[in-house]
PDB file of N, CA and C in Angstrom:
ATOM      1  N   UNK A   1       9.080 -17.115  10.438  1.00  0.00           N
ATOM      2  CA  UNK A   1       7.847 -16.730   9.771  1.00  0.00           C
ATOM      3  C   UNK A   1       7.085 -18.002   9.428  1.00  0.00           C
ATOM      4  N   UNK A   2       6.277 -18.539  10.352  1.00  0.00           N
ATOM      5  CA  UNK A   2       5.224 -19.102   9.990  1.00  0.00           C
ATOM      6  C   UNK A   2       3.932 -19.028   9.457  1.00  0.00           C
ATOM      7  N   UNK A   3       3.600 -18.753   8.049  1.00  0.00           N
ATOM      8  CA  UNK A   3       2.293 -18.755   7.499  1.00  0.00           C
ATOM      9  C   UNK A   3       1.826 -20.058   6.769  1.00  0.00           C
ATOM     10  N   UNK A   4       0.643 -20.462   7.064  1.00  0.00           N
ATOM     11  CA  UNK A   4      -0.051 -21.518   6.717  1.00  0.00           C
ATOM     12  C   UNK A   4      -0.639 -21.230   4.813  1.00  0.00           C
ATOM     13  N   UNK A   5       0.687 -21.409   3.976  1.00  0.00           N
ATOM     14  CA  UNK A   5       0.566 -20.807   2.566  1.00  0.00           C
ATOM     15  C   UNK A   5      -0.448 -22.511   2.146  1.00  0.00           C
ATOM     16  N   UNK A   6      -1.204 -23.309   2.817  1.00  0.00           N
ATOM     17  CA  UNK A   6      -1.703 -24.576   2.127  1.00  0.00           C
ATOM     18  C   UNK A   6      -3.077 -23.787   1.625  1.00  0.00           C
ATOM     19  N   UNK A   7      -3.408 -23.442   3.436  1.00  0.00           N
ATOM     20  CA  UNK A   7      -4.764 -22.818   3.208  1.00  0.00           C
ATOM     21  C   UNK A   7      -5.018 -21.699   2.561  1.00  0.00           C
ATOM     22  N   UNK A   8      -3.923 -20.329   2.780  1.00  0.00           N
ATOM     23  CA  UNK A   8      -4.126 -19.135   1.933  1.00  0.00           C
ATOM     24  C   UNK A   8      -4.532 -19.466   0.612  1.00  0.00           C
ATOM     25  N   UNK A   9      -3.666 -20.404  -0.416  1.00  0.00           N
ATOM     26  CA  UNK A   9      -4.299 -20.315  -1.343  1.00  0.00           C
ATOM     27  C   UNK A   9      -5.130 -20.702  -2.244  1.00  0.00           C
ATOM     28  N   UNK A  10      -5.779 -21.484  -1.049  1.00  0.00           N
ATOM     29  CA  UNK A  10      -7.307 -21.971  -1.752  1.00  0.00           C
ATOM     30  C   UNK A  10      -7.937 -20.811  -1.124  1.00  0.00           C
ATOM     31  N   UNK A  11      -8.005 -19.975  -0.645  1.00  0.00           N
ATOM     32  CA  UNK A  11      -8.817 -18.950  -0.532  1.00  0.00           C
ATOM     33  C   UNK A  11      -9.015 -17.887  -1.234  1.00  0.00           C
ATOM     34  N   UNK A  12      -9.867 -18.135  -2.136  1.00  0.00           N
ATOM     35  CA  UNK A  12     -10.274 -16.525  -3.032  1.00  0.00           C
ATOM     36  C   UNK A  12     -10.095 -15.445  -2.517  1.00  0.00           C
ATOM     37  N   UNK A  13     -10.616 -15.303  -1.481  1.00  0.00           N
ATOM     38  CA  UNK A  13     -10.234 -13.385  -1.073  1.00  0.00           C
ATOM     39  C   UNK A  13      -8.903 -13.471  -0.925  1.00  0.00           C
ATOM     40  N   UNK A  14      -7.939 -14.441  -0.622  1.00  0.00           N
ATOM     41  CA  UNK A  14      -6.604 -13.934  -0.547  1.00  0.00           C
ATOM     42  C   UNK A  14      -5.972 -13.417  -1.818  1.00  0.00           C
ATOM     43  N   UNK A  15      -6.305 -14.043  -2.872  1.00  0.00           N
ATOM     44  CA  UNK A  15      -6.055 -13.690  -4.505  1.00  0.00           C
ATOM     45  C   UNK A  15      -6.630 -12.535  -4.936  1.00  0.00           C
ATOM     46  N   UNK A  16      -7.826 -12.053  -4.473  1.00  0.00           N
ATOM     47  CA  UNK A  16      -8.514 -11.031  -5.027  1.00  0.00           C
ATOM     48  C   UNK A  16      -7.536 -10.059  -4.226  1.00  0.00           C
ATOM     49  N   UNK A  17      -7.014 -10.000  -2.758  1.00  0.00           N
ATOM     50  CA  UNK A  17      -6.449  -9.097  -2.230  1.00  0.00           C
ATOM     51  C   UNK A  17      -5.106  -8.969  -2.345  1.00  0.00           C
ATOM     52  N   UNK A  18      -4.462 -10.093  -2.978  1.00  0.00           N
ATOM     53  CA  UNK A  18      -3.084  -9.610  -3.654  1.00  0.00           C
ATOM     54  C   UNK A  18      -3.360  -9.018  -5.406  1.00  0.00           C
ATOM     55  N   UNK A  19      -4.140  -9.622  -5.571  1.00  0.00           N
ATOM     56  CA  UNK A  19      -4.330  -8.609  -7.159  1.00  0.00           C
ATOM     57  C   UNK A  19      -4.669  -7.600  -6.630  1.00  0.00           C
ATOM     58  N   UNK A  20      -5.043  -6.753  -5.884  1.00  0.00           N
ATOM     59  CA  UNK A  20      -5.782  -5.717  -5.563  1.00  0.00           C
ATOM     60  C   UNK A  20      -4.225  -5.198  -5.282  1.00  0.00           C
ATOM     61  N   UNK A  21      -3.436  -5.879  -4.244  1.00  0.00           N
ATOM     62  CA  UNK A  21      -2.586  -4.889  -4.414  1.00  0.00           C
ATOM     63  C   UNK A  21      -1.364  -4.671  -4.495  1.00  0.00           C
ATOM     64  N   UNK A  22      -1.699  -5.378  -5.761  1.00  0.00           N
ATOM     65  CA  UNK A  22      -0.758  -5.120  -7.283  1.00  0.00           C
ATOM     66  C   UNK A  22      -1.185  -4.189  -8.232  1.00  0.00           C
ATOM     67  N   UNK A  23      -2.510  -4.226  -8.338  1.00  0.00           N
ATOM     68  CA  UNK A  23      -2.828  -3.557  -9.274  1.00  0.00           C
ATOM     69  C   UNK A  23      -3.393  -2.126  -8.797  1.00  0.00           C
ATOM     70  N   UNK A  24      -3.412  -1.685  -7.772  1.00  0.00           N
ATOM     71  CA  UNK A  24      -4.075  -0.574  -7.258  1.00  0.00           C
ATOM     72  C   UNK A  24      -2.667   0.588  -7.339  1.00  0.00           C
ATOM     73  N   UNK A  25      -1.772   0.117  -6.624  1.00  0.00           N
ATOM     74  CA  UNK A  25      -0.564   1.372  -6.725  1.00  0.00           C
ATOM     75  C   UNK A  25       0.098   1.631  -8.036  1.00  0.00           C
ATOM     76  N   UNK A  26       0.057   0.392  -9.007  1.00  0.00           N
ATOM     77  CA  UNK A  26       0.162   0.586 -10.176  1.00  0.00           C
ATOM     78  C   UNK A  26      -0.435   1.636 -10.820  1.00  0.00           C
ATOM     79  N   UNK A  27      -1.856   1.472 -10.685  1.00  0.00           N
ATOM     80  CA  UNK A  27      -2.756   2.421 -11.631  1.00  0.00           C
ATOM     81  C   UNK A  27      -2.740   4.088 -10.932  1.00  0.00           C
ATOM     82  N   UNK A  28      -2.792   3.848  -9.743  1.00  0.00           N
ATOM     83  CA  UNK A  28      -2.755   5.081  -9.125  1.00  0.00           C
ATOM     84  C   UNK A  28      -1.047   5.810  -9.232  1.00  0.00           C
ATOM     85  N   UNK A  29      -0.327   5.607  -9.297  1.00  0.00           N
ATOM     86  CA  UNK A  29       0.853   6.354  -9.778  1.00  0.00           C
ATOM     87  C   UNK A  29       1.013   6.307 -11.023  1.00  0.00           C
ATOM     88  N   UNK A  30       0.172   5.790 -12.081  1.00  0.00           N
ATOM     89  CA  UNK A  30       0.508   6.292 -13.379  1.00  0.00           C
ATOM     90  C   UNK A  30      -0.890   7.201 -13.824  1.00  0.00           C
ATOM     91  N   UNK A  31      -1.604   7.188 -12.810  1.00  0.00           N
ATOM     92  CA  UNK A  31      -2.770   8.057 -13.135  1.00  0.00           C
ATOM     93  C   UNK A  31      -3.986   7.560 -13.770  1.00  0.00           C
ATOM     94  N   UNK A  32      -4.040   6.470 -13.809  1.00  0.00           N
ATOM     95  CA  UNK A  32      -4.851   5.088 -14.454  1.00  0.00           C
ATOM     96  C   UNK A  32      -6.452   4.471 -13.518  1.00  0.00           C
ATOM     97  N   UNK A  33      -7.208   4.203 -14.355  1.00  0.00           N
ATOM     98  CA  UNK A  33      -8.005   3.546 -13.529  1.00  0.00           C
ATOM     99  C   UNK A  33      -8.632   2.541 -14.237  1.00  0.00           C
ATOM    100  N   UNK A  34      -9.306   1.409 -13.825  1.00  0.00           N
ATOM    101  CA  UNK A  34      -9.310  -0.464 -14.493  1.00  0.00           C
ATOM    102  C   UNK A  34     -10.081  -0.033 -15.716  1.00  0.00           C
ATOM    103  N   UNK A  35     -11.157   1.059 -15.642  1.00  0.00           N
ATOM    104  CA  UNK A  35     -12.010   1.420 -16.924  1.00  0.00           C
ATOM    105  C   UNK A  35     -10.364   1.318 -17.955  1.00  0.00           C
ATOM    106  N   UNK A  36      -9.371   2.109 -17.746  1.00  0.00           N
ATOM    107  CA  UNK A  36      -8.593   2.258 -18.547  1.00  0.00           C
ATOM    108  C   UNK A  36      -7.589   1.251 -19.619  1.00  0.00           C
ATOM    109  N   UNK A  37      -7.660  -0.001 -18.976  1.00  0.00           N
ATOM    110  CA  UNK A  37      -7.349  -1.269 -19.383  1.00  0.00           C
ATOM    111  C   UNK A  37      -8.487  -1.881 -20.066  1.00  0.00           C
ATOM    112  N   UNK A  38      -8.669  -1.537 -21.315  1.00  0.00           N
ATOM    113  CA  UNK A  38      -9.467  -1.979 -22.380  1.00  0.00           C
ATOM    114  C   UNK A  38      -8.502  -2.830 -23.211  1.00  0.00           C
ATOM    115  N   UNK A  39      -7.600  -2.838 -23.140  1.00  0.00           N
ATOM    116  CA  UNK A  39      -6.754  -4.363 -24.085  1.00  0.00           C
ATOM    117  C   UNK A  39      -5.569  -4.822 -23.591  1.00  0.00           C
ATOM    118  N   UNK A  40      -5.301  -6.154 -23.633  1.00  0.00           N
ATOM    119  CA  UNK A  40      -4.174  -6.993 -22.940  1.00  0.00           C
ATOM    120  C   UNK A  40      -3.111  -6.399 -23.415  1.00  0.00           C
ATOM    121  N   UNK A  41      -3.198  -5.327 -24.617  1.00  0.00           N
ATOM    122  CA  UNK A  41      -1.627  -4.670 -24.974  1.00  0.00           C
ATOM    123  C   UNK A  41      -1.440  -3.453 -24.130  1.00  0.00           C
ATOM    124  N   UNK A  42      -2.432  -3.279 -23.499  1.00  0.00           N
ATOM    125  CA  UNK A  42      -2.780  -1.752 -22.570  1.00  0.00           C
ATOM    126  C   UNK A  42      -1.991  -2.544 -21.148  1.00  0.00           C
ATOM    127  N   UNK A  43      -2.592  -3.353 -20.495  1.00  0.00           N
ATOM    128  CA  UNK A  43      -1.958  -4.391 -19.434  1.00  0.00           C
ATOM    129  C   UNK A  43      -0.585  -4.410 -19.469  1.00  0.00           C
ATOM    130  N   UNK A  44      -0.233  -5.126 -20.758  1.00  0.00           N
ATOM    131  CA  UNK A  44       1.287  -5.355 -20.645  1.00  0.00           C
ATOM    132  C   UNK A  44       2.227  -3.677 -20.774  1.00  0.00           C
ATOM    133  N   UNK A  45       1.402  -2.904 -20.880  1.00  0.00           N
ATOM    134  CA  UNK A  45       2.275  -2.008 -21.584  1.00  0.00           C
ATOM    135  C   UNK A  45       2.532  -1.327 -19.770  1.00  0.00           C
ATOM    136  N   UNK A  46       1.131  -1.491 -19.036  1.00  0.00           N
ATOM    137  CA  UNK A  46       1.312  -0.724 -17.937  1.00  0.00           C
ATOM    138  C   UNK A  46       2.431  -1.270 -16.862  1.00  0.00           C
ATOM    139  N   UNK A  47       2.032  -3.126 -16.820  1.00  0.00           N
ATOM    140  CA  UNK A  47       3.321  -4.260 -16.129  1.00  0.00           C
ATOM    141  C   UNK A  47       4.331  -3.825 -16.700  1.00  0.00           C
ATOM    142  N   UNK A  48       4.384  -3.332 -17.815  1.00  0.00           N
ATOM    143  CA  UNK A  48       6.026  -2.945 -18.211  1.00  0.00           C
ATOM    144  C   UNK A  48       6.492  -2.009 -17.512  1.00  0.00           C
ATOM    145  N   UNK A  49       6.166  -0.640 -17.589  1.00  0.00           N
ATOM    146  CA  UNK A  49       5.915   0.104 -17.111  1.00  0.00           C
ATOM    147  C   UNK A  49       6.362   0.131 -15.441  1.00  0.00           C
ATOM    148  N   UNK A  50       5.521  -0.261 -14.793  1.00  0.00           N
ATOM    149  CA  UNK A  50       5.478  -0.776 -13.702  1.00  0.00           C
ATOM    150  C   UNK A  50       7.117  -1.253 -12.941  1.00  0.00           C
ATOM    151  N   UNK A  51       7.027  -2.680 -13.612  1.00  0.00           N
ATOM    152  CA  UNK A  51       8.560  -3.192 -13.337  1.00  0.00           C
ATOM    153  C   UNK A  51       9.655  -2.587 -13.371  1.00  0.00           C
ATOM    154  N   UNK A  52       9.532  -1.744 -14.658  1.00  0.00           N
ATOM    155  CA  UNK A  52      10.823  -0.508 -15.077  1.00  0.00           C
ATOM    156  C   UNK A  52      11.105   0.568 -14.370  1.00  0.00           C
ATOM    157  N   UNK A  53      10.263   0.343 -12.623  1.00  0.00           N
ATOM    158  CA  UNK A  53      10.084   1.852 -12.073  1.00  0.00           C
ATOM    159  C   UNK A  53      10.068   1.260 -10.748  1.00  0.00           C
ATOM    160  N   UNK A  54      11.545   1.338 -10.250  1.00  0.00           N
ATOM    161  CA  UNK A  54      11.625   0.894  -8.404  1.00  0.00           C
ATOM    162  C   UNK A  54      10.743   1.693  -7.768  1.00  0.00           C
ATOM    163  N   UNK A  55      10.270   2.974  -7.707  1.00  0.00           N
ATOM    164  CA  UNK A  55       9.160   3.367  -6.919  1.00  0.00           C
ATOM    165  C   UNK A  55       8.089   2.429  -7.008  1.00  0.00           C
ATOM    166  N   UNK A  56       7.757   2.321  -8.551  1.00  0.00           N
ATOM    167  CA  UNK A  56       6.426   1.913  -8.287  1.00  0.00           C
ATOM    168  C   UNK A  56       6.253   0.161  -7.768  1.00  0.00           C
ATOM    169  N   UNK A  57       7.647  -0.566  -7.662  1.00  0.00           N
ATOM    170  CA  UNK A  57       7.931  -1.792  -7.587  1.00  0.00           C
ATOM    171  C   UNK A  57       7.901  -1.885  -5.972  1.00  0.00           C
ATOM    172  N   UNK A  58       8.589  -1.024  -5.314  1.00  0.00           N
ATOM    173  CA  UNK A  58       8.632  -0.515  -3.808  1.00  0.00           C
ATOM    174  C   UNK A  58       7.257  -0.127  -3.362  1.00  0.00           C
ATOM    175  N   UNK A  59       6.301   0.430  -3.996  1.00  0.00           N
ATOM    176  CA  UNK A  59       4.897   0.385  -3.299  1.00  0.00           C
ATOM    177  C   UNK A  59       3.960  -0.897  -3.345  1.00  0.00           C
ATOM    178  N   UNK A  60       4.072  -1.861  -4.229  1.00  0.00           N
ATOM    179  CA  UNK A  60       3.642  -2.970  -4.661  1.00  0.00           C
ATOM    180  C   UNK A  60       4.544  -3.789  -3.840  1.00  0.00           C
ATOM    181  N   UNK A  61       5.066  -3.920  -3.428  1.00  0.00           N
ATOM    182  CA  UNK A  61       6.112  -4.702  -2.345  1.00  0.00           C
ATOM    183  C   UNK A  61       5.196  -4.587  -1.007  1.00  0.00           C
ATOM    184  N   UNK A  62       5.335  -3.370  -0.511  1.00  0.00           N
ATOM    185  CA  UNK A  62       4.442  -2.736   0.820  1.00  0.00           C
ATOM    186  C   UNK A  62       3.338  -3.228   0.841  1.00  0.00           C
ATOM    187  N   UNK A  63       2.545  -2.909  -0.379  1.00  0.00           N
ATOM    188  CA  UNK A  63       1.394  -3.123  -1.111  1.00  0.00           C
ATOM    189  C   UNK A  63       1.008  -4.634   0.045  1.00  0.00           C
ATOM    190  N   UNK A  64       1.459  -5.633  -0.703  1.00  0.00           N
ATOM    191  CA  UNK A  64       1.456  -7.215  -1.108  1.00  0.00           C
ATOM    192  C   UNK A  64       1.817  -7.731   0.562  1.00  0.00           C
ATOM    193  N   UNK A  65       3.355  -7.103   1.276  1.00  0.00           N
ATOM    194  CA  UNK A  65       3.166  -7.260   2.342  1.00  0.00           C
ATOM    195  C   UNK A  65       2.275  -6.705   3.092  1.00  0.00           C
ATOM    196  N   UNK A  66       1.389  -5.953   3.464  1.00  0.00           N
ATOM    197  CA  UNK A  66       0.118  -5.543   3.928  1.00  0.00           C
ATOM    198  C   UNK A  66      -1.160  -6.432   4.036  1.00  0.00           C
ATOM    199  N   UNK A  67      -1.207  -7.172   2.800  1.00  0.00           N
ATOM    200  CA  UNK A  67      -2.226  -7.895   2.179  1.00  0.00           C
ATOM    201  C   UNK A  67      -1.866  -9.383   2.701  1.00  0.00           C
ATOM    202  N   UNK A  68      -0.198  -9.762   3.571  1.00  0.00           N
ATOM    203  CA  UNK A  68      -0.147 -10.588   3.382  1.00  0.00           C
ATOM    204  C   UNK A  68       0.175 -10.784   5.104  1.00  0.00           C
ATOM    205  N   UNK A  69       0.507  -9.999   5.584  1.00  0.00           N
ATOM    206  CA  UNK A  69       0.433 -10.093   7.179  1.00  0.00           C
ATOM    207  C   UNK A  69      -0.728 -10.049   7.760  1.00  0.00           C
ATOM    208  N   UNK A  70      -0.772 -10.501   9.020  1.00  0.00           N
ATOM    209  CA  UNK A  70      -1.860 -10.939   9.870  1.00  0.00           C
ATOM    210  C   UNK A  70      -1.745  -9.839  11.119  1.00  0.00           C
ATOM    211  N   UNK A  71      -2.666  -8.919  11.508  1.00  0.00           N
ATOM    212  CA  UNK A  71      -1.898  -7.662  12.013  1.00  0.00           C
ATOM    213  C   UNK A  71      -2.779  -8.179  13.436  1.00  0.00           C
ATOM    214  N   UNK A  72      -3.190  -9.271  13.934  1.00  0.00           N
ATOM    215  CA  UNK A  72      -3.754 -10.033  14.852  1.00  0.00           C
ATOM    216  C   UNK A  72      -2.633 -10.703  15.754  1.00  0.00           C
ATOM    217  N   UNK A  73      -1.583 -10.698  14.876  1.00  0.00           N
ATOM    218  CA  UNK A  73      -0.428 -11.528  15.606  1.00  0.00           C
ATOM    219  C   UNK A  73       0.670 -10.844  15.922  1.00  0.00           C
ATOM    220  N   UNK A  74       1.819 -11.252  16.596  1.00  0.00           N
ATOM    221  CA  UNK A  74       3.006 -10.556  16.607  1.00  0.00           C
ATOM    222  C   UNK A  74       3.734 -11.065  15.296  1.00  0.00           C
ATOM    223  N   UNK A  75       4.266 -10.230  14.599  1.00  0.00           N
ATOM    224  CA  UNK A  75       5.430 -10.702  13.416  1.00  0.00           C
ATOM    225  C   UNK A  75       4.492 -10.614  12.240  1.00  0.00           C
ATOM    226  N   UNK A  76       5.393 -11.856  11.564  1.00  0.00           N
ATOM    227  CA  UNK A  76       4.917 -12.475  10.209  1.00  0.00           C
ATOM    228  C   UNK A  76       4.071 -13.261  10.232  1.00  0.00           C
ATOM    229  N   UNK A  77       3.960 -14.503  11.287  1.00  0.00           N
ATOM    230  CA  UNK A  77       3.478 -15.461  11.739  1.00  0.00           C
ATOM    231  C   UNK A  77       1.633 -15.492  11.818  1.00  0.00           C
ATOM    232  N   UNK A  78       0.849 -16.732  11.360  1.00  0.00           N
ATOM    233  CA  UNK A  78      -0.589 -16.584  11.501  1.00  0.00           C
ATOM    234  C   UNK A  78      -0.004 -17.041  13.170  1.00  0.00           C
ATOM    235  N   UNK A  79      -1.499 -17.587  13.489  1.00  0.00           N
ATOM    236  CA  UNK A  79      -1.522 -17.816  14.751  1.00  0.00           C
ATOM    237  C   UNK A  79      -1.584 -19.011  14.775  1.00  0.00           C
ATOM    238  N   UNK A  80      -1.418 -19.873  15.943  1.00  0.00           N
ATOM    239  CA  UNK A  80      -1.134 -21.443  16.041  1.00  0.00           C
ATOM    240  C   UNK A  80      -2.525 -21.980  15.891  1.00  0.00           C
ATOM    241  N   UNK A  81      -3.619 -21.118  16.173  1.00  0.00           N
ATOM    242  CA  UNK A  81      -4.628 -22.153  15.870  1.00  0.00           C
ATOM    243  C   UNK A  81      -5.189 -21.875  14.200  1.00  0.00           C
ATOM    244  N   UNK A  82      -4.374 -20.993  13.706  1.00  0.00           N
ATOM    245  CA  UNK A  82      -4.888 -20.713  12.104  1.00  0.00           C
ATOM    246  C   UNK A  82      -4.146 -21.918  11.365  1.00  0.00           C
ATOM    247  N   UNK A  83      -2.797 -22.544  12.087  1.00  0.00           N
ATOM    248  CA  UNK A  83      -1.465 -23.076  11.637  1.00  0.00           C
ATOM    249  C   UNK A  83      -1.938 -24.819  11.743  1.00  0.00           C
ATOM    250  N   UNK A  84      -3.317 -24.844  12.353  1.00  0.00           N
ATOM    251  CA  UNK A  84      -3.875 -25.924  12.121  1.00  0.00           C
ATOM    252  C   UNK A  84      -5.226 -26.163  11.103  1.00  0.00           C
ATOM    253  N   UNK A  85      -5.564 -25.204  10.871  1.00  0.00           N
ATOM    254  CA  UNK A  85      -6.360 -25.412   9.383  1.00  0.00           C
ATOM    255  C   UNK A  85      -5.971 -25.950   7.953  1.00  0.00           C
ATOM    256  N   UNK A  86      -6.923 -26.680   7.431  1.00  0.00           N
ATOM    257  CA  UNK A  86      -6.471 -27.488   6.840  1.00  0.00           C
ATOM    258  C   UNK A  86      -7.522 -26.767   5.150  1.00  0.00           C
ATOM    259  N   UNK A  87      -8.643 -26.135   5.434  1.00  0.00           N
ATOM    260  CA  UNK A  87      -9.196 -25.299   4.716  1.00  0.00           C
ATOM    261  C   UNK A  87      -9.670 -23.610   5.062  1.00  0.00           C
ATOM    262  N   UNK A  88      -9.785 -22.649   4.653  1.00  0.00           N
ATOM    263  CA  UNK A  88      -9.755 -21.547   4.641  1.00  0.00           C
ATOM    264  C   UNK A  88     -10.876 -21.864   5.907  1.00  0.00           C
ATOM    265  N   UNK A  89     -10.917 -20.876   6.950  1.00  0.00           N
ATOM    266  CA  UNK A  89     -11.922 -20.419   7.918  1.00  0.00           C
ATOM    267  C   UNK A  89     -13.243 -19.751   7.692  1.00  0.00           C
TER     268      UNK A  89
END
């Protein structure tokens, strides 16, 4: 598994798209939506939540690998000419 993790994470959309999906199967299996997170004790209460529940830890897994494969390539792997970037494309 070759991924070029220098460049991913100077790239904003890669962060916005792993928060996305982390936080999307979360809210949607507890019936939740971001309006609903009005305080950091609401957050932690849902991450608690969350962690305490292999389903919902097993969709956030899927989740994250989805967000994190390159479905352009065979495997895990970016591609050899992505594997030479040195800043996001």
């Amino acid at each position: 598994m070759k991924i070029n993790w220098k460049v991913r994470i100077k790239n904003p959309y890669f962060w916005i798209q792993i928060g996305i999906a982390i936080l999307m199967p979360i809210l949607a299996y507890l019936g939740l939506a971001v309006e609903d997170l009005t305080t950091w004790g609401k957050v932690g209460q849902v991450l608690l939540e969350a962690v305490s529940n292999p389903y919902v830890l097993g969709l956030v897994v899927v989740s994250v690998f989805n967000a994190i494969q390159d479905p352009t390539t065979k495997g895990l792997s970016d591609s050899e000419k992505a594997m030479t970037y040195t800043e996001p494309n």
